[in-house]
C-alpha atoms as a PDB file:
ATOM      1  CA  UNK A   1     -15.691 -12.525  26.885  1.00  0.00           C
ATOM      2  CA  UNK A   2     -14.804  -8.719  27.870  1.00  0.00           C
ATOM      3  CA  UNK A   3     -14.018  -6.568  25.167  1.00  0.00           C
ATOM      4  CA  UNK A   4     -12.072  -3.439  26.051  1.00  0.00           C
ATOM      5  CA  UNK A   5     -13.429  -0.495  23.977  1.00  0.00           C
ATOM      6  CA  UNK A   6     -10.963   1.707  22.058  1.00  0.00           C
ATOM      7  CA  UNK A   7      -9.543   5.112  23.770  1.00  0.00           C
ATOM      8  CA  UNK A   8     -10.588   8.230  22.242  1.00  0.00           C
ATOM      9  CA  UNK A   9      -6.652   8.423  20.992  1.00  0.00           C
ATOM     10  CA  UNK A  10      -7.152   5.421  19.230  1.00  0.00           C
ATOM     11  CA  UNK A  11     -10.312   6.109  17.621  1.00  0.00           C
ATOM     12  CA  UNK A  12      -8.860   9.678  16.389  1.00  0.00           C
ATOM     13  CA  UNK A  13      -6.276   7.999  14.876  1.00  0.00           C
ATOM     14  CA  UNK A  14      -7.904   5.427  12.896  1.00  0.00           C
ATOM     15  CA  UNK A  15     -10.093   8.609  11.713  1.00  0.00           C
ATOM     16  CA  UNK A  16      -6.920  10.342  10.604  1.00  0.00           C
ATOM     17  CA  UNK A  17      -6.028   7.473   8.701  1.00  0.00           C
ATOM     18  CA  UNK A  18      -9.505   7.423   6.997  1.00  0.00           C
ATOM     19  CA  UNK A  19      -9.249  10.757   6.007  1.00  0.00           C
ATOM     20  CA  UNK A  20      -5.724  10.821   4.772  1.00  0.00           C
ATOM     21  CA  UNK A  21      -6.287   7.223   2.585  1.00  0.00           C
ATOM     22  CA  UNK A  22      -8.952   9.466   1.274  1.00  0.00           C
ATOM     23  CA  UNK A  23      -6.928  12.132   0.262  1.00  0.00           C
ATOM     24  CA  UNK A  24      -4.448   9.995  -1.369  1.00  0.00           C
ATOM     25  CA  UNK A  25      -7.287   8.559  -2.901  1.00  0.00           C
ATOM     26  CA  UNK A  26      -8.215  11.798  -4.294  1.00  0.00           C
ATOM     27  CA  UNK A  27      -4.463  12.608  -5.993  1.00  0.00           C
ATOM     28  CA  UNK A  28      -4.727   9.067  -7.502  1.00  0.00           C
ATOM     29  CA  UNK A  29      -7.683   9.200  -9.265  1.00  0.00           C
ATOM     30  CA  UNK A  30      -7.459  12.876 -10.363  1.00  0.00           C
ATOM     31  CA  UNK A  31      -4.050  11.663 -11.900  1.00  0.00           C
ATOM     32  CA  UNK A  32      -6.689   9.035 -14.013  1.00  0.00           C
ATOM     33  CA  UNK A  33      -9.022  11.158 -14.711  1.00  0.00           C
ATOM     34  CA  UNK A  34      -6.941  14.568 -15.679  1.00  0.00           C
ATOM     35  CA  UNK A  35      -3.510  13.097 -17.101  1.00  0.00           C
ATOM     36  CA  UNK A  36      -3.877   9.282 -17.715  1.00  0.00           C
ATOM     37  CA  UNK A  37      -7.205   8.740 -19.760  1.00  0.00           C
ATOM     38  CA  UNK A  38      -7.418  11.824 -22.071  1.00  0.00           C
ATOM     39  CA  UNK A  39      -3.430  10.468 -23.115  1.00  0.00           C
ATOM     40  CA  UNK A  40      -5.045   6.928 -22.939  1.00  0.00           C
ATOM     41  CA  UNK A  41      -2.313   6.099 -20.996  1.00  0.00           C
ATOM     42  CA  UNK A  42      -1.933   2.556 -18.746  1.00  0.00           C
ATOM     43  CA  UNK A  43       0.050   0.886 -15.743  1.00  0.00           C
ATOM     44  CA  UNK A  44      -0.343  -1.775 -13.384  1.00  0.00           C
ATOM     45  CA  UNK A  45      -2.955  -2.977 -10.999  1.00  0.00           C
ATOM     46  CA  UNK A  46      -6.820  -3.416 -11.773  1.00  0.00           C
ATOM     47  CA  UNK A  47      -7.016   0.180 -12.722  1.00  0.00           C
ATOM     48  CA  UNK A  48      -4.533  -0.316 -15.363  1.00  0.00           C
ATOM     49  CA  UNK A  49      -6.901  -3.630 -16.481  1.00  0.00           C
ATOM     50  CA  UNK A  50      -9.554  -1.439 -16.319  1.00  0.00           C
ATOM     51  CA  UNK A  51      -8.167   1.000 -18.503  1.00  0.00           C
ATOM     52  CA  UNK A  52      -6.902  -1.773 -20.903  1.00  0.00           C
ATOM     53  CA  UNK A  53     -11.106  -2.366 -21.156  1.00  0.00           C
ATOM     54  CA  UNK A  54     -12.019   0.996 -21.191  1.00  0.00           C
ATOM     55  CA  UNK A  55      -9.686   1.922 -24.402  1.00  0.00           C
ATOM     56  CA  UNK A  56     -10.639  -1.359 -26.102  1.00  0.00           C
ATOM     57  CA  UNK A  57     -14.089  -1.050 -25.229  1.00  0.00           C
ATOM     58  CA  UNK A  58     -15.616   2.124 -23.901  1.00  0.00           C
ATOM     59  CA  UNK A  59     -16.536   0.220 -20.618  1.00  0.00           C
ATOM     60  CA  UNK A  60     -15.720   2.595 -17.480  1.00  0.00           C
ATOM     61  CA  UNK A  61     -12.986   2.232 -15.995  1.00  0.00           C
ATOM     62  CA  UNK A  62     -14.229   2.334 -12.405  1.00  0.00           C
ATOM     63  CA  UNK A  63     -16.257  -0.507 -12.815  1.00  0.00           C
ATOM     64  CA  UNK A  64     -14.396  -2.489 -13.742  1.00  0.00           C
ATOM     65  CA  UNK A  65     -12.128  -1.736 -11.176  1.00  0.00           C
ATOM     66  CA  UNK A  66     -15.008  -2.190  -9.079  1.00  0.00           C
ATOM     67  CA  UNK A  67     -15.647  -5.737 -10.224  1.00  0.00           C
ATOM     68  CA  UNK A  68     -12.407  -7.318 -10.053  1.00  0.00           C
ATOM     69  CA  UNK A  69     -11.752  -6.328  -6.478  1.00  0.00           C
ATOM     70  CA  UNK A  70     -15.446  -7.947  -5.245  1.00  0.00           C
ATOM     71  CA  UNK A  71     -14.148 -10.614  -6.531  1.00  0.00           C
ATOM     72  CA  UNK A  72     -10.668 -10.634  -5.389  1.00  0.00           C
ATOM     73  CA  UNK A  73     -11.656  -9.482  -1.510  1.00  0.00           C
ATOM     74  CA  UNK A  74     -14.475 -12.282  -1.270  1.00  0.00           C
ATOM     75  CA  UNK A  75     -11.148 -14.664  -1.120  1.00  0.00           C
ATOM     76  CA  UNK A  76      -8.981 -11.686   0.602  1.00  0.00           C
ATOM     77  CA  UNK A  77     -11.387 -11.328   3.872  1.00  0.00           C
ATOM     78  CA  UNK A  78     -11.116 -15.190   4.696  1.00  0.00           C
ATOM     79  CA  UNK A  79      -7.511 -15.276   3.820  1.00  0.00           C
ATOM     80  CA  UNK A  80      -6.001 -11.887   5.335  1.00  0.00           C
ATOM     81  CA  UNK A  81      -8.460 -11.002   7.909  1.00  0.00           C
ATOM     82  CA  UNK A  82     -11.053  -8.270   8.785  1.00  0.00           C
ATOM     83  CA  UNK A  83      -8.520  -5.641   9.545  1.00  0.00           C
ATOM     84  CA  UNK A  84      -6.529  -5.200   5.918  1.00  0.00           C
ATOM     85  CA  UNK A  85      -9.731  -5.942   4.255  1.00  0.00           C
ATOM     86  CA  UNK A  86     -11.941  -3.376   6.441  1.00  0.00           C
ATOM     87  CA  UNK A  87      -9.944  -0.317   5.018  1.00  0.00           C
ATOM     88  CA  UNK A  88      -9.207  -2.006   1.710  1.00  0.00           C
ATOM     89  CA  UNK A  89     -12.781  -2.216   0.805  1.00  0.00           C
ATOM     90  CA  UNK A  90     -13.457   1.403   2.142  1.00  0.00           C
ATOM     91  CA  UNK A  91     -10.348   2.201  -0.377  1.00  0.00           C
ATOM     92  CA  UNK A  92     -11.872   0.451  -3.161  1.00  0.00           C
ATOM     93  CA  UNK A  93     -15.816   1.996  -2.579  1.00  0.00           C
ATOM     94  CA  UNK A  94     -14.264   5.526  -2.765  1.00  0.00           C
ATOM     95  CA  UNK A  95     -11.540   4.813  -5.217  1.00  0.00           C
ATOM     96  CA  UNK A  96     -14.614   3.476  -7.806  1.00  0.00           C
ATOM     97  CA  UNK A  97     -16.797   6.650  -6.716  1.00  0.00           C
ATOM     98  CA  UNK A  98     -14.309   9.257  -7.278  1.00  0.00           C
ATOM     99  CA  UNK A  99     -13.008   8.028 -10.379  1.00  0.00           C
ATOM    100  CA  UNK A 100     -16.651   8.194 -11.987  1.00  0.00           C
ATOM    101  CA  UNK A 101     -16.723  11.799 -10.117  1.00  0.00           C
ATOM    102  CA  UNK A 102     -13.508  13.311 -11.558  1.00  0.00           C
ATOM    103  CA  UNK A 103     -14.198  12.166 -15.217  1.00  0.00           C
ATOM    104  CA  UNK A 104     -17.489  13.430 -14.793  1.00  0.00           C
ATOM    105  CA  UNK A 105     -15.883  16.755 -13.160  1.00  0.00           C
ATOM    106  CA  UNK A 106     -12.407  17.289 -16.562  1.00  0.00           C
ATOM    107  CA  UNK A 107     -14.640  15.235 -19.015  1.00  0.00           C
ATOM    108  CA  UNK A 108     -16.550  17.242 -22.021  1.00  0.00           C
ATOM    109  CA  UNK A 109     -20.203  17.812 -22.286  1.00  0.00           C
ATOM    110  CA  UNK A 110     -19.654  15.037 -24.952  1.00  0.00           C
ATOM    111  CA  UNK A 111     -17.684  12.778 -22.396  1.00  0.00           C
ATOM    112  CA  UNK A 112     -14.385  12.598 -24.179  1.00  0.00           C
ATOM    113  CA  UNK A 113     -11.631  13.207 -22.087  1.00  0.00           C
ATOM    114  CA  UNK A 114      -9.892  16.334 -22.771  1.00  0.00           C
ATOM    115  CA  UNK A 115      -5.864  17.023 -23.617  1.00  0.00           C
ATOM    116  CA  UNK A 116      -5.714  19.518 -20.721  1.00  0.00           C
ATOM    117  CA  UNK A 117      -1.366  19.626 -21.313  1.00  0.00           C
ATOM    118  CA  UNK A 118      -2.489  19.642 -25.163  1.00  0.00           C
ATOM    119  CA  UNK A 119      -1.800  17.282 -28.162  1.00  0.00           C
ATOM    120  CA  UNK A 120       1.478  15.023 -28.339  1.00  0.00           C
ATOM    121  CA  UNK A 121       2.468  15.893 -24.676  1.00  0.00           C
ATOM    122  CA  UNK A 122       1.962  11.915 -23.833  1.00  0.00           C
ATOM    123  CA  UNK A 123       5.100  12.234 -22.079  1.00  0.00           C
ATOM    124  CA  UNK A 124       4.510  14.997 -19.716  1.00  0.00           C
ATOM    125  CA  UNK A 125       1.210  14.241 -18.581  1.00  0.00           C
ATOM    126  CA  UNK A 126       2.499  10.127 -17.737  1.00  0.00           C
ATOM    127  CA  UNK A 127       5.159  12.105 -15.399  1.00  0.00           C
ATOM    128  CA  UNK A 128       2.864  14.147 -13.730  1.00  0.00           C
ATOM    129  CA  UNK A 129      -0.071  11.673 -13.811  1.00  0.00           C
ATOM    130  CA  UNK A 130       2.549   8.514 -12.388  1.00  0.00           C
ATOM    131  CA  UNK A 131       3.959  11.614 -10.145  1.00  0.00           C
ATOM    132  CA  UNK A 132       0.188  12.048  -8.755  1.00  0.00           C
ATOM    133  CA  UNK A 133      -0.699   8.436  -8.657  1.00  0.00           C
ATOM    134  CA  UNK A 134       2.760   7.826  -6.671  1.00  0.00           C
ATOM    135  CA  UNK A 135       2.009  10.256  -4.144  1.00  0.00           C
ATOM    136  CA  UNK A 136      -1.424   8.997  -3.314  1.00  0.00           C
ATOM    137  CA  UNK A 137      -0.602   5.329  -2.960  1.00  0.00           C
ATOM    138  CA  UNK A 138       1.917   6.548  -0.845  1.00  0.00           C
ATOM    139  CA  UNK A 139      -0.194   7.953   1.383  1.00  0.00           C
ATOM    140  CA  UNK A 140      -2.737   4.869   1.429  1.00  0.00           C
ATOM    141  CA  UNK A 141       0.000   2.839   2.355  1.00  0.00           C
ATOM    142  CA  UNK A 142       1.686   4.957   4.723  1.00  0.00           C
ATOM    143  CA  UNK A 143      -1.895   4.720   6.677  1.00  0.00           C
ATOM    144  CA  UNK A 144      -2.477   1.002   6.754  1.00  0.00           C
ATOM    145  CA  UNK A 145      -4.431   1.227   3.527  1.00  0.00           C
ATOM    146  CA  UNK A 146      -4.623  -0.828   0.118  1.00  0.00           C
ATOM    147  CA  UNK A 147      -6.333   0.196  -3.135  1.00  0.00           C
ATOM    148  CA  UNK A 148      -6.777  -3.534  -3.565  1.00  0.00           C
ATOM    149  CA  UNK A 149      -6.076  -5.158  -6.919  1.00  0.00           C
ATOM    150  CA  UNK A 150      -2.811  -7.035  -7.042  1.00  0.00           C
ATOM    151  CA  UNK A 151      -1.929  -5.822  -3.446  1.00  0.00           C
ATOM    152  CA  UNK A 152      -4.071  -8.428  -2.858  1.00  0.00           C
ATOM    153  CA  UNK A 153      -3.386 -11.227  -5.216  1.00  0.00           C
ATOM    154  CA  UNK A 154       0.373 -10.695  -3.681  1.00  0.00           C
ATOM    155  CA  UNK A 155      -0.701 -10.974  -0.243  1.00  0.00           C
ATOM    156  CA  UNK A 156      -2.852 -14.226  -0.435  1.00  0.00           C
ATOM    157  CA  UNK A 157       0.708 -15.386  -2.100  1.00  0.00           C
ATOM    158  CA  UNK A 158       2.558 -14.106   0.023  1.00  0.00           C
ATOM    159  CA  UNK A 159       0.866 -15.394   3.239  1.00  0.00           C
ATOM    160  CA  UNK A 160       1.714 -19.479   1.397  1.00  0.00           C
ATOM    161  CA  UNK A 161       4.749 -18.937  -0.560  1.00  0.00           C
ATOM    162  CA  UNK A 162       8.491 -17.151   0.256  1.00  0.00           C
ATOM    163  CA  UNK A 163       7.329 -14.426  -2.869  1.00  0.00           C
ATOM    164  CA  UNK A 164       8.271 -10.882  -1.818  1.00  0.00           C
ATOM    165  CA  UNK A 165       5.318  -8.925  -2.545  1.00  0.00           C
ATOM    166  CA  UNK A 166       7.384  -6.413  -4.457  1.00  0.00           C
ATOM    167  CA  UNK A 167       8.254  -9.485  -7.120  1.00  0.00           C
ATOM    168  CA  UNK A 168       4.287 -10.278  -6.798  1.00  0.00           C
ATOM    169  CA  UNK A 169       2.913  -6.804  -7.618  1.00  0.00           C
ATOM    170  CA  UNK A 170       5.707  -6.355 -10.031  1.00  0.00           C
ATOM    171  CA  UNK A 171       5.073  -9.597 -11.939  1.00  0.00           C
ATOM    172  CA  UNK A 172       1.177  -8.883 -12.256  1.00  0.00           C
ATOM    173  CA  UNK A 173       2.086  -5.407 -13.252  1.00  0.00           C
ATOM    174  CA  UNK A 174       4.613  -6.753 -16.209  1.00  0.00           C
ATOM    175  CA  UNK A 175       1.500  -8.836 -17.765  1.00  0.00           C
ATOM    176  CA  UNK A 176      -0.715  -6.142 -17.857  1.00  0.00           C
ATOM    177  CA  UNK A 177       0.904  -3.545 -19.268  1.00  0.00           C
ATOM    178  CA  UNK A 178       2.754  -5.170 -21.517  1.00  0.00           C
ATOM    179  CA  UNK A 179      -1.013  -6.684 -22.823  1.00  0.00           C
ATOM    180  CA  UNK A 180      -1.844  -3.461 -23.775  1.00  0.00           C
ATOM    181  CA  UNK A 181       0.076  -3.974 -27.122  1.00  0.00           C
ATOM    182  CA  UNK A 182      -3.075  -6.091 -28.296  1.00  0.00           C
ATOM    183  CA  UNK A 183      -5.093  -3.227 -27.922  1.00  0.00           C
ATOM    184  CA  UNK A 184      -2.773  -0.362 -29.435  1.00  0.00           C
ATOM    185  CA  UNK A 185      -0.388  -2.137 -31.327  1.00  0.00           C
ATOM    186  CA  UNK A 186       1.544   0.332 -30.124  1.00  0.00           C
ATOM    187  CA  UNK A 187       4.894  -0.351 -28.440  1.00  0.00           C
ATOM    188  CA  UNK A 188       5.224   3.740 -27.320  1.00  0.00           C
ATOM    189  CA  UNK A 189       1.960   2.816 -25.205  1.00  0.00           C
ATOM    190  CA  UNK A 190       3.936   0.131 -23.776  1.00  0.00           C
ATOM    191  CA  UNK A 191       6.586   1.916 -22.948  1.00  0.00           C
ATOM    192  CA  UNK A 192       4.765   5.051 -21.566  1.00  0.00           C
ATOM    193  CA  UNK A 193       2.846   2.270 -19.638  1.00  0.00           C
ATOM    194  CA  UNK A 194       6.022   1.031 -17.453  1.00  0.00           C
ATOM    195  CA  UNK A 195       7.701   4.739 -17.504  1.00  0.00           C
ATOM    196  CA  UNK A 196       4.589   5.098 -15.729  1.00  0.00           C
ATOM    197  CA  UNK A 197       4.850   2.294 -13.337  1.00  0.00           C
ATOM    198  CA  UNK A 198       8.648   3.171 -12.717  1.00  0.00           C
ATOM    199  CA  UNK A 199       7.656   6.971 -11.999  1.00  0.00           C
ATOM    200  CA  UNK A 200       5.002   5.467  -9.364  1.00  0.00           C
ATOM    201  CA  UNK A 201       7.229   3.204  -7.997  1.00  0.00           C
ATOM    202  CA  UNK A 202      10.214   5.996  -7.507  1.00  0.00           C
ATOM    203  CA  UNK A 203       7.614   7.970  -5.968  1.00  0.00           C
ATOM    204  CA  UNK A 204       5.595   5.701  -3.821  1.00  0.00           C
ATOM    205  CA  UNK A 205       8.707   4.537  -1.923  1.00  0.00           C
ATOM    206  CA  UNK A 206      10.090   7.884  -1.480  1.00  0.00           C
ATOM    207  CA  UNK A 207       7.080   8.669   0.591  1.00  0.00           C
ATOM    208  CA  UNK A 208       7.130   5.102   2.583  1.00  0.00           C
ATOM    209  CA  UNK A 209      11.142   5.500   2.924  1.00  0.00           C
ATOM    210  CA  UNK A 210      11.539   2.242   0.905  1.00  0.00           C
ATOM    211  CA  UNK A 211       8.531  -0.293   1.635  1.00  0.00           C
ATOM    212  CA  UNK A 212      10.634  -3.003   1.971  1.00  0.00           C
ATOM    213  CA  UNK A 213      13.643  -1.452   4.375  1.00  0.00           C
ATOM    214  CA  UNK A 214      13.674  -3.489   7.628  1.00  0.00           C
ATOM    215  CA  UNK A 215      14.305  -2.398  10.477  1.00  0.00           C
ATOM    216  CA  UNK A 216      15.135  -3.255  14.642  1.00  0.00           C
ATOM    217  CA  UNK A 217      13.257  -2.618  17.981  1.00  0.00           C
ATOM    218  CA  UNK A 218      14.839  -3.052  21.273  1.00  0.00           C
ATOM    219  CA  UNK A 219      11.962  -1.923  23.778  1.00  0.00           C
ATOM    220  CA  UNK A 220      12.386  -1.655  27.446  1.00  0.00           C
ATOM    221  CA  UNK A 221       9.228  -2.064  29.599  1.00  0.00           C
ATOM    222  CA  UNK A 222       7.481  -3.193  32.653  1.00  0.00           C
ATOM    223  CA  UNK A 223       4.802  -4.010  30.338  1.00  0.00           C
ATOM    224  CA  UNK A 224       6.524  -6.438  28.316  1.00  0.00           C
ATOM    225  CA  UNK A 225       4.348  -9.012  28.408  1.00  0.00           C
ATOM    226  CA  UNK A 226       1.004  -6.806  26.919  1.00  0.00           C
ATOM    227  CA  UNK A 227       3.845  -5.480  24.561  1.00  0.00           C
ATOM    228  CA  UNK A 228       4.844  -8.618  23.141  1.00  0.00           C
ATOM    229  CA  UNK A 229       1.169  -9.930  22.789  1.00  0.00           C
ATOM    230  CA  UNK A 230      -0.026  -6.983  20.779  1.00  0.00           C
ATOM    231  CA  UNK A 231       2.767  -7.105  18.447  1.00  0.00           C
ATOM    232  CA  UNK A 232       2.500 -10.834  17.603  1.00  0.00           C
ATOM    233  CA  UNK A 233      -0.999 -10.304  17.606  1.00  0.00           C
ATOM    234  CA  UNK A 234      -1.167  -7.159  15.615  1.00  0.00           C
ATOM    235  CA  UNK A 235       2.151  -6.690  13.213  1.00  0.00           C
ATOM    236  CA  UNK A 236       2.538 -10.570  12.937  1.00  0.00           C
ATOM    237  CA  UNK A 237       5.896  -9.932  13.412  1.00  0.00           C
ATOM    238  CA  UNK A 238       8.372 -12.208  16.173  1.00  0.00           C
ATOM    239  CA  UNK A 239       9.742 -10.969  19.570  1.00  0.00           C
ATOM    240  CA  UNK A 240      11.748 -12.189  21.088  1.00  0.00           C
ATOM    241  CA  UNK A 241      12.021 -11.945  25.169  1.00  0.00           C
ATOM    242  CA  UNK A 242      16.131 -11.034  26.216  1.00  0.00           C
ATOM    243  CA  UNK A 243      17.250 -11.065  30.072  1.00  0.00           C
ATOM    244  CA  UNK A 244      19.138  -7.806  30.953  1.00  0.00           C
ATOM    245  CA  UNK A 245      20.709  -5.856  34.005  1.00  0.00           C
ATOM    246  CA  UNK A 246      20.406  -2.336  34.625  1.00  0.00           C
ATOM    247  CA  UNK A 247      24.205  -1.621  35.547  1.00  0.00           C
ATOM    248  CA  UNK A 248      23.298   1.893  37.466  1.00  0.00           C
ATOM    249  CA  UNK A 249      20.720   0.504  39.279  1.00  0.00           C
ATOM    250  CA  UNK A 250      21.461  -3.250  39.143  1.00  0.00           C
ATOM    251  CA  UNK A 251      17.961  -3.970  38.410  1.00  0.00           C
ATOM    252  CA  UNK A 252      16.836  -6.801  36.512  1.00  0.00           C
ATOM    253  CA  UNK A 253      14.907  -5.835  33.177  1.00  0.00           C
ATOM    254  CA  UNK A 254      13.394  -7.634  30.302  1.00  0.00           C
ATOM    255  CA  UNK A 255      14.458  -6.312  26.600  1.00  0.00           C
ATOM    256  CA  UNK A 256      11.636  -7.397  23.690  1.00  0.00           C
ATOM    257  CA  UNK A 257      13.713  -7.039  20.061  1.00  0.00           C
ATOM    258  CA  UNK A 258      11.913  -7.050  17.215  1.00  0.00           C
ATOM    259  CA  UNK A 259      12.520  -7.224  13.489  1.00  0.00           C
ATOM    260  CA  UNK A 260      10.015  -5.553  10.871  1.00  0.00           C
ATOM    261  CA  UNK A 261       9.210  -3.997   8.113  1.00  0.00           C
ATOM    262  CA  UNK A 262       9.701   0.149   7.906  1.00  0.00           C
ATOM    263  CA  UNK A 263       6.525   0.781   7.113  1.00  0.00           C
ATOM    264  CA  UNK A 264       5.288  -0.670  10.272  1.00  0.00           C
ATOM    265  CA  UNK A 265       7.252   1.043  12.652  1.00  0.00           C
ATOM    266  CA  UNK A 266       4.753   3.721  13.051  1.00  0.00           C
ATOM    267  CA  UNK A 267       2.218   1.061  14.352  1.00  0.00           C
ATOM    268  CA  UNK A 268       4.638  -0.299  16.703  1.00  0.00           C
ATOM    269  CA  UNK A 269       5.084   2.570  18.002  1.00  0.00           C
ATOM    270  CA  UNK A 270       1.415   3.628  18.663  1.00  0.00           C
ATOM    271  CA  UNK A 271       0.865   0.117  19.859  1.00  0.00           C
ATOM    272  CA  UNK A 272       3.875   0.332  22.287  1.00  0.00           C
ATOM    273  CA  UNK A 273       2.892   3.794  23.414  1.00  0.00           C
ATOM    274  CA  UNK A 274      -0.689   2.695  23.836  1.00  0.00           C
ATOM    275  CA  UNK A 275       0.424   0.062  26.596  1.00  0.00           C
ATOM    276  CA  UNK A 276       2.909   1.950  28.056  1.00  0.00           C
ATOM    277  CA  UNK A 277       3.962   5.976  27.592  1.00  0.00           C
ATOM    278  CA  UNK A 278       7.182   5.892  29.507  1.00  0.00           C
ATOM    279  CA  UNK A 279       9.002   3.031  27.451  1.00  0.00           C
ATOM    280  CA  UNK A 280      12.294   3.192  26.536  1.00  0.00           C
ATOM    281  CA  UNK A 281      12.798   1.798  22.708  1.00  0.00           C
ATOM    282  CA  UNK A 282      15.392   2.374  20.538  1.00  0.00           C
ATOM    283  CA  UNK A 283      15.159   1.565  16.635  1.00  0.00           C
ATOM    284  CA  UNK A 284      17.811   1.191  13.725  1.00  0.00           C
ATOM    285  CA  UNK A 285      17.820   0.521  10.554  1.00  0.00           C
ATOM    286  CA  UNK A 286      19.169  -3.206   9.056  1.00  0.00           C
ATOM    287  CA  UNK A 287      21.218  -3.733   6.365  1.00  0.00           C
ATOM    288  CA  UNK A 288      18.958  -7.104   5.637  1.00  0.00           C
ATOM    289  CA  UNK A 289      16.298  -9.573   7.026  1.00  0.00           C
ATOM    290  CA  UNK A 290      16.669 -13.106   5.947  1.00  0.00           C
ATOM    291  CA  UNK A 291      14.467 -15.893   6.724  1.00  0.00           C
ATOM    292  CA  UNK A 292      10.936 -16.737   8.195  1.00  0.00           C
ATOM    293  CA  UNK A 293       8.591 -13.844   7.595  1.00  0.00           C
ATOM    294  CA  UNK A 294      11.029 -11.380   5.379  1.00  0.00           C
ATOM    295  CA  UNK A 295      13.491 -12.253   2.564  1.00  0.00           C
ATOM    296  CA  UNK A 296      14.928 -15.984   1.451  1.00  0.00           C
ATOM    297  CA  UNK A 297      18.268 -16.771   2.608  1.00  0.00           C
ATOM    298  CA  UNK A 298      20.378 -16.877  -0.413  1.00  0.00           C
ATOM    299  CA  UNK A 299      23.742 -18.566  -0.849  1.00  0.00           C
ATOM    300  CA  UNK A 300      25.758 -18.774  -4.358  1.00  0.00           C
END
C-alpha cells in the first residue's frame, strides 16, 4: 500500500499547531499556578479533581491530572482514533510538566503558594485566573487540540449517544465543583468554583466564535471526488454530491455542500486547499443543525 508523504505546507502547519497548543498550554497553567492555587480556588475538568485532592490532601495537582488522563486515553485511543489522541496526549505530557514547573517557578522557598493579588482578593484573581485559563483552552482547541479530562469522557459519549458534548463537559463539570463543598464546607468556594467555569466558558468561546455554531460549505471543484473523500474521511462530517450548470459557460459542474461545526471550518479549508488551490467555496453561517451527527430534532 503507497503512502503519500505529507507536503512541507502540511508539516509546517501541524508544527504551528504544536507550538500554539503549547502556548495556550502555558496561559492555562500559569493561571493554576499564579491565581488559582495560592486562592485555593477550583473548576471543572481533571485539573479541577486534581485540585479538589491537592487542597484535601497535599497531593500535586499535576499528577493527578496526570493519572486520570492515562487512564482515560487507554479507552480514548481505541475509541476516537490516533489523530485526537496523538495531540491530546502531547497536551496532557506538557500540561502535567508545566504545571509542576510554574508552581515550582511563583511557589515559596517553603512551597506554599503565594497571594501575589494579596489577601481576600479571591474574587479578582478567579477572573483573571478563569480569564487566563479561557484563553488558553481556546487556543488548544482552536488548533485541533484537547487538554484531555472530560473532553474525553464526552467524546467516547458522544461518539454512542445523541449527548452534545457541551451538556457532557458541563454535566462532569457540575459534579466536581460542586464536590468541593466536602472539602471546604464552604459554599463561597463553590460559587467562586462555577464563576470560574462561567468566566472560562465566556472566554473560551469568544476565541472559537461559539464551539458549537454550525455552519455551510458549498465547494466548487474539478476535484470533487478527492474533496469529498478527505472530508468524510477526515472531519467525519457528510457531503453531499449536487448536479449544477454553469449558466455563462453552460458547463456542467458538480457542487459538494457540507454541514459542520465552526470550529472545523479552518480544516476544511486547508484540506480543500490542499487538493485543489483554485476552488471556488462559499461558506455561511446556520441558524441550526438538527439530526444525525449535530443536535436532536426537537418538537413540543
Amino acid at each position: 500500500m503507497h503512502i503519500s508523504k505529507p507536503s512541507k505546507a502540511a508539516l509546517m502547519r501541524e508544527l504551528k499547531d504544536y507550538v500554539m497548543i503549547t502556548l495556550g498550554l502555558i496561559s492555562y497553567s500559569l493561571a493554576w499556578a499564579a491565581f488559582l492555587i495560592p486562592y485555593q480556588i477550583t473548576t471543572g475538568g481533571t485539573t479541577g479533581i486534581g485540585a479538589i485532592i491537592y487542597y484535601a490532601t497535599g497531593f500535586p495537582i499535576q499528577w493527578s491530572y496526570f493519572l486520570i488522563n492515562a487512564v482515560l486515553m487507554t479507552f480514548a485511543i481505541k475509541i476516537l482514533g490516533p489523530k485526537f489522541s496523538i495531540k491530546t496526549t502531547y497536551a496532557i505530557f506538557m500540561l502535567t510538566f508545566f504545571l509542576w514547573l510554574f508552581q515550582k517557578i511563583v511557589n515559596g522557598p517553603d512551597g506554599i503558594p503565594p497571594q501575589i493579588l494579596g489577601p481576600g482578593q479571591d474574587f479578582m484573581a478567579c477572573l483573571i485566573g478563569a480569564s487566563m485559563c479561557g484563553l488558553g483552552l481556546g487556543v488548544v482547541f482552536n488548533c485541533n487540540g484537547s487538554t484531555g479530562g472530560t473532553d474525553i469522557i464526552a467524546a467516547i459519549i458522544n461518539k454512542y449517544r445523541d449527548v452534545t458534548l457541551g451538556r457532557m463537559i458541563m454535566a462532569c463539570d457540575v459534579v466536581i465543583i460542586s464536590s468541593c463543598y466536602f472539602i471546604f464546607h464552604d459554599w463561597r468556594r463553590v460559587i467562586f468554583g462555577f464563576v470560574t467555569l462561567f468566566v472560562i466558558g465566556f472566554v473560551l468561546d469568544y476565541i472559537v466564535n461559539s464551539a458549537r455554531q454550525s455552519v455551510q460549505f458549498l465547494i466548487f471543484s474539478k476535484e470533487y471526488e478527492k474533496i469529498a473523500d478527505r472530508i468524510t474521511k477526515e472531519t467525519h462530517r457528510g457531503v453531499t454530491v449536487l448536479d449544477g450548470t454553469g449558466w455563462y459557460s453552460k458547463g456542467h459542474v458538480k457542487v459538494l455542500v457540507v454541514l459542520a461545526y465552526k470550529r472545523q471550518s479552518v480544516e476544511i479549508f486547508r484540506l480543500v486547499k490542499d487538493i485543489d488551490p483554485n476552488a471556488f467555496i462559499s461558506q455561511s453561517s446556520v441558524i441550526g443543525v438538527y439530526g444525525e451527527g449535530f443536535d436532536k430534532l426537537k418538537g413540543k
